[in-house]
N, C-alpha and C. Protein backbone atom coordinates (compact mmCIF):
# COMPACT_ATOMS: atom_id res chain seq x y z
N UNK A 1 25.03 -23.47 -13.20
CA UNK A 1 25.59 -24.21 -12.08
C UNK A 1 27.01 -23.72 -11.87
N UNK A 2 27.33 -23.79 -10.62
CA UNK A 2 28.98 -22.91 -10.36
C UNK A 2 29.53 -24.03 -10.37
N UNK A 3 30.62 -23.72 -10.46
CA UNK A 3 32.34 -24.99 -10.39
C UNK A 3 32.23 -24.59 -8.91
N UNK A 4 32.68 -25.99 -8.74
CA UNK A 4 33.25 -26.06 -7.14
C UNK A 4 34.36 -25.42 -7.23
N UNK A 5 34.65 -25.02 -5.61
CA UNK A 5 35.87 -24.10 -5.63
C UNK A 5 37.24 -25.18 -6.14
N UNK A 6 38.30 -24.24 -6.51
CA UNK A 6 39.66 -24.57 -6.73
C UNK A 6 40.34 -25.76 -5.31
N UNK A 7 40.92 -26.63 -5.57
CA UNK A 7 41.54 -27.31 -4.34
C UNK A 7 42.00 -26.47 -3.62
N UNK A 8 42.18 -26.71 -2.27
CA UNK A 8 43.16 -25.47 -1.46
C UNK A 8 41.67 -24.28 -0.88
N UNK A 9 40.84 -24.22 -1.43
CA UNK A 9 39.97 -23.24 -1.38
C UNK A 9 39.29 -24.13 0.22
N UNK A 10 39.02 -22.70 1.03
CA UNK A 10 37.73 -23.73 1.90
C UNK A 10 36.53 -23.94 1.51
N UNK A 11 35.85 -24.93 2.04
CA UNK A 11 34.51 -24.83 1.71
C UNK A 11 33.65 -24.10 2.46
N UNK A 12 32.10 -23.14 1.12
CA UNK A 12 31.74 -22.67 2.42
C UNK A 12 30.82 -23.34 3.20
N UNK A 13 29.88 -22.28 4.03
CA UNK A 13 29.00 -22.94 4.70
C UNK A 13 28.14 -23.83 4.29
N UNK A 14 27.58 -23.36 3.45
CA UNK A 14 26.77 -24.07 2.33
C UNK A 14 26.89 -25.41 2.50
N UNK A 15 28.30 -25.75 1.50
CA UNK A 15 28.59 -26.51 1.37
C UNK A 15 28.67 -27.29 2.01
N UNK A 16 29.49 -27.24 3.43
CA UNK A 16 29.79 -27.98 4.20
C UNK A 16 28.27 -28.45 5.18
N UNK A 17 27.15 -27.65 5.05
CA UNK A 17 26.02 -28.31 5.39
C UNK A 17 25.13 -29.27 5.28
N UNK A 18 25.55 -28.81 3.80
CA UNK A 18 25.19 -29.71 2.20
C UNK A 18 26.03 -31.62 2.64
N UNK A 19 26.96 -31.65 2.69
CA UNK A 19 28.10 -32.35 2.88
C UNK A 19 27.36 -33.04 4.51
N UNK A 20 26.97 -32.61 5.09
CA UNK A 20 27.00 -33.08 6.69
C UNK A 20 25.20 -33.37 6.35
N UNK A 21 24.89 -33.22 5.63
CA UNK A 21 23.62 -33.66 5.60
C UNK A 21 23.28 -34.59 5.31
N UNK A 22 23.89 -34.95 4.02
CA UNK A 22 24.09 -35.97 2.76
C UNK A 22 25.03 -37.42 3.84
N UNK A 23 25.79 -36.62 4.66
CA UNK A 23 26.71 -38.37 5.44
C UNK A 23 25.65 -38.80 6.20
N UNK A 24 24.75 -37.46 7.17
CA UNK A 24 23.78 -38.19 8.08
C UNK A 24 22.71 -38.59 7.55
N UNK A 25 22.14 -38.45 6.64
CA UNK A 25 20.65 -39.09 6.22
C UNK A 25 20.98 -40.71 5.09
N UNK A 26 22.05 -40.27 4.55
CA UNK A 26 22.74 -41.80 4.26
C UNK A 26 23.15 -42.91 5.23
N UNK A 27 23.32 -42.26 6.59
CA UNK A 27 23.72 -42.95 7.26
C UNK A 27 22.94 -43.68 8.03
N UNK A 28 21.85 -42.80 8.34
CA UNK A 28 20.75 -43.29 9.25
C UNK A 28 20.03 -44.68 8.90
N UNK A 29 20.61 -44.92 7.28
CA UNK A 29 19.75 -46.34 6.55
C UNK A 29 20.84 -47.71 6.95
N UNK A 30 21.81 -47.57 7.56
CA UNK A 30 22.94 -48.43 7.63
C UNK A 30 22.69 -48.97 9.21
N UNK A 31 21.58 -48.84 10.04
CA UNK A 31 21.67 -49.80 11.20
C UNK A 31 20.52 -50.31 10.67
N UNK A 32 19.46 -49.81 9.98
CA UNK A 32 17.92 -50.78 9.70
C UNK A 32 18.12 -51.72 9.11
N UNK A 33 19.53 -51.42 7.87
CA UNK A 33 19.72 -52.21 6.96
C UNK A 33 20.68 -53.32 7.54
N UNK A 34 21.06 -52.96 8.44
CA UNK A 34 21.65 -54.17 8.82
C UNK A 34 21.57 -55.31 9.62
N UNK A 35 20.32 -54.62 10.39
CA UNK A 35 19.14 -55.58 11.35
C UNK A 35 18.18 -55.93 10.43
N UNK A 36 17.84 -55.59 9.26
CA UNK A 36 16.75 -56.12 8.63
C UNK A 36 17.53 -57.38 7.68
N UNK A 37 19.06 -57.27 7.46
CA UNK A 37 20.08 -58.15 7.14
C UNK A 37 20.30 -59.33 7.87
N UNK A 38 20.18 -59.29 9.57
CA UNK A 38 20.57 -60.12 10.61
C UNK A 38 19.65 -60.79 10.74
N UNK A 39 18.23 -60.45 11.11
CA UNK A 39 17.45 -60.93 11.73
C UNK A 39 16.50 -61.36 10.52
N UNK A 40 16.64 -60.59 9.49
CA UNK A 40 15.45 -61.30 8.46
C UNK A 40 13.96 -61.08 8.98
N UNK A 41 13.61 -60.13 10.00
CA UNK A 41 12.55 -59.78 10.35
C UNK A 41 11.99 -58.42 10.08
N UNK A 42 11.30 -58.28 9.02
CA UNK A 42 11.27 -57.18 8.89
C UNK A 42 9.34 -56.85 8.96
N UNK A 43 8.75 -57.37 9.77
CA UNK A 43 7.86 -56.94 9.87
C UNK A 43 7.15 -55.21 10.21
N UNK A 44 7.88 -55.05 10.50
CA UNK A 44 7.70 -53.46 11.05
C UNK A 44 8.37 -52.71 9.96
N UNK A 45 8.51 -53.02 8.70
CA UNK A 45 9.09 -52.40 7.37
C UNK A 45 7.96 -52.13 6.57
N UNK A 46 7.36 -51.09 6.22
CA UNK A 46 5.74 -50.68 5.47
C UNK A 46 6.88 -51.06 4.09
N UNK A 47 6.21 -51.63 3.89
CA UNK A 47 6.36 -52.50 2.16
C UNK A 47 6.21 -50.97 0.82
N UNK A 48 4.88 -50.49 1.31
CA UNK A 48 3.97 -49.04 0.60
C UNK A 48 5.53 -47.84 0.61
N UNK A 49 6.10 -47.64 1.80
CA UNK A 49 6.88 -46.66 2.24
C UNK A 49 8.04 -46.82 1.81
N UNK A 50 8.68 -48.05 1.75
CA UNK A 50 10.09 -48.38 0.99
C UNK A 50 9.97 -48.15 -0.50
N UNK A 51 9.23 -49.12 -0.67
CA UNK A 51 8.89 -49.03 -2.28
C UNK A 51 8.89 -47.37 -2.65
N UNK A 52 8.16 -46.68 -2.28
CA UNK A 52 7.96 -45.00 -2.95
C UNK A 52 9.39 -44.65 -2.58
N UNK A 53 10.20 -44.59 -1.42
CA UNK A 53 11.37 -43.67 -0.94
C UNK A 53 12.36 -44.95 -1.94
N UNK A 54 12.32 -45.81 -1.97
CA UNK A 54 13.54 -46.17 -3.02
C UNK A 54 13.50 -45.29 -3.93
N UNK A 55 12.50 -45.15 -4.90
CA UNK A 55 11.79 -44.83 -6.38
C UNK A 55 12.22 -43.66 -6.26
N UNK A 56 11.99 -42.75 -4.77
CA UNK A 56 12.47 -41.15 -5.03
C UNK A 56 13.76 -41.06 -5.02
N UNK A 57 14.55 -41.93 -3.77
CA UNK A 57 15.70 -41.62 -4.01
C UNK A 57 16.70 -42.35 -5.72
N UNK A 58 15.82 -43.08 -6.36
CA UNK A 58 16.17 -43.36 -7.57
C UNK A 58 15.98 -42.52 -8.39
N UNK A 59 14.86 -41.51 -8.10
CA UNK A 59 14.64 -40.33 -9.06
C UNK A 59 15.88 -39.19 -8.41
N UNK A 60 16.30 -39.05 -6.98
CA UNK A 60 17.26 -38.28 -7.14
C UNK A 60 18.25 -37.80 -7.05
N UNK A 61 18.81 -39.43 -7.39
CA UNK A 61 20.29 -40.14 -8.06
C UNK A 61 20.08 -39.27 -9.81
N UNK A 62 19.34 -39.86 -10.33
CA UNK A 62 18.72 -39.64 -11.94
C UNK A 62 19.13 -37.58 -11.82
N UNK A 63 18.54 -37.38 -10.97
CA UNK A 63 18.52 -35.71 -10.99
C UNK A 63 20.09 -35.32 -10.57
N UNK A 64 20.63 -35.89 -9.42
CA UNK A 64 22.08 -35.32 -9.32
C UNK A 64 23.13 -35.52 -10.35
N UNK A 65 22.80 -36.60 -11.72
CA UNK A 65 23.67 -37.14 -12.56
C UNK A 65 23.58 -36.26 -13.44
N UNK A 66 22.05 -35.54 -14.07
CA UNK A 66 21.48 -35.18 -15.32
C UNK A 66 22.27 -33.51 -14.41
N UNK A 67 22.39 -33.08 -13.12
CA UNK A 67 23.08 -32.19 -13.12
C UNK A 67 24.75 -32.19 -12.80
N UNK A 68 25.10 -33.53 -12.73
CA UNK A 68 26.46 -33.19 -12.91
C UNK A 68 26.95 -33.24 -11.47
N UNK A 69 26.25 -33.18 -10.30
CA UNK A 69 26.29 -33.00 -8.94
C UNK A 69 26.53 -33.98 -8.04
N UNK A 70 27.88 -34.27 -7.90
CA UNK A 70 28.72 -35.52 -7.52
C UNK A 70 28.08 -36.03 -5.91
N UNK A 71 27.99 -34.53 -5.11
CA UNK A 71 27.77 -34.71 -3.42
C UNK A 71 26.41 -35.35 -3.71
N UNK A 72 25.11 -35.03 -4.67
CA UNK A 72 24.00 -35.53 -4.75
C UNK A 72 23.83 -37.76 -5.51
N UNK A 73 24.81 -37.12 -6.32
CA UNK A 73 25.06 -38.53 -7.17
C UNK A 73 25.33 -39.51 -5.83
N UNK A 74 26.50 -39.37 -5.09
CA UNK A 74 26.66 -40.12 -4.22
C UNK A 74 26.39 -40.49 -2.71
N UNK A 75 25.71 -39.31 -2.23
CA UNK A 75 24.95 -39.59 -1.31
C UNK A 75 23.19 -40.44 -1.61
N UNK A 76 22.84 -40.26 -2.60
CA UNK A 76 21.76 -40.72 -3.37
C UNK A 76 22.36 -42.26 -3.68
N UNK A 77 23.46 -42.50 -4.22
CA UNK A 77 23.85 -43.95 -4.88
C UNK A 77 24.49 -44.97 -3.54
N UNK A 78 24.93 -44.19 -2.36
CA UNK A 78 24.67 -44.97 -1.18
C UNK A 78 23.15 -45.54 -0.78
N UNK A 79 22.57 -44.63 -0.43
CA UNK A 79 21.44 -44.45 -0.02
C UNK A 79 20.30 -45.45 -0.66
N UNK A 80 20.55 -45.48 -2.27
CA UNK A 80 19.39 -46.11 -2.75
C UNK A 80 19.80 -47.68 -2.37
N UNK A 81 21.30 -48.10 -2.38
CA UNK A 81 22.16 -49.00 -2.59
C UNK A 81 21.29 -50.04 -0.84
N UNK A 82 20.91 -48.96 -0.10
CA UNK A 82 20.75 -49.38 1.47
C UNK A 82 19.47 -49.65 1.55
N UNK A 83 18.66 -48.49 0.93
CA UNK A 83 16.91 -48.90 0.82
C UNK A 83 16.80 -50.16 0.23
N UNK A 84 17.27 -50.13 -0.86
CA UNK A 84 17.10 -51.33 -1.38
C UNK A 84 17.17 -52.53 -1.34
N UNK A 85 18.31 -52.53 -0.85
CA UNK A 85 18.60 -53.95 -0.06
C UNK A 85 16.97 -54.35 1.24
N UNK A 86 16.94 -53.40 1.86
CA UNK A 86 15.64 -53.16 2.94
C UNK A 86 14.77 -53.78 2.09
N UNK A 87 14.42 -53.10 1.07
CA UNK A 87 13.10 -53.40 -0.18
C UNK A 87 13.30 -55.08 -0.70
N UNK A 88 14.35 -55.66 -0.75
CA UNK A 88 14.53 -56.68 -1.08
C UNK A 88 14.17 -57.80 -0.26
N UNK A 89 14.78 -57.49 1.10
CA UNK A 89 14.64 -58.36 1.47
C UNK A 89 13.29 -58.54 2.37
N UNK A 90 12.51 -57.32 2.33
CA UNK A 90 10.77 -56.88 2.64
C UNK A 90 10.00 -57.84 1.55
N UNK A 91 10.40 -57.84 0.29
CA UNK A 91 10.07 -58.59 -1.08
C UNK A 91 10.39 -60.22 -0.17
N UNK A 92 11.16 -60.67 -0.20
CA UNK A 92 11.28 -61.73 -0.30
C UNK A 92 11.19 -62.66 1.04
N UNK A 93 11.22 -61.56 1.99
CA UNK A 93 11.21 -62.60 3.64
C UNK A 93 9.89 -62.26 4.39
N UNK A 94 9.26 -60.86 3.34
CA UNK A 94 7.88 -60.72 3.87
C UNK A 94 7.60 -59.62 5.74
């Protein structure tokens, strides 16, 4: 695994794709989660589909840690932080 570059260094493309990927697919869980917060209606939430995509993105939180890989750790530890809440309240308001 490489060291991230030195401070001062730019980032490259890569990276910065990496980075713009990780804000938008984290992000995309922050209006469901917050209408499934408001309204407590979450009928149109597949119970089957949350449940597995929590579990993966819990498996790959588990994988960005066991590598050390902060952009993965924390776009993953948002992310599961948002499903979950979804999953919870699918659990409990039905």
């Amino acid at each position: 695994i490489d060291a991230p570059p030195p401070l001062g260094n730019f980032m490259q493309a890569h990276d910065l794709i990496g980075y713009a990927a990780a804000a938008l697919t984290t992000a995309s869980f922050v209006p469901q989660t917050l209408k499934s917060w408001r309204t407590r209606d979450l009928s149109g939430i597949s119970l089957g589909m949350y449940s597995l995509f929590t579990l993966g993105v819990g498996l790959w939180l588990a994988y960005g840690l066991a590598l050390d890989s902060w952009p993965i750790v924390g776009a993953n530890a948002i992310t599961l932080t948002l499903a979950g809440t979804v999953l919870a309240l699918k659990l409990r308001h039905g």
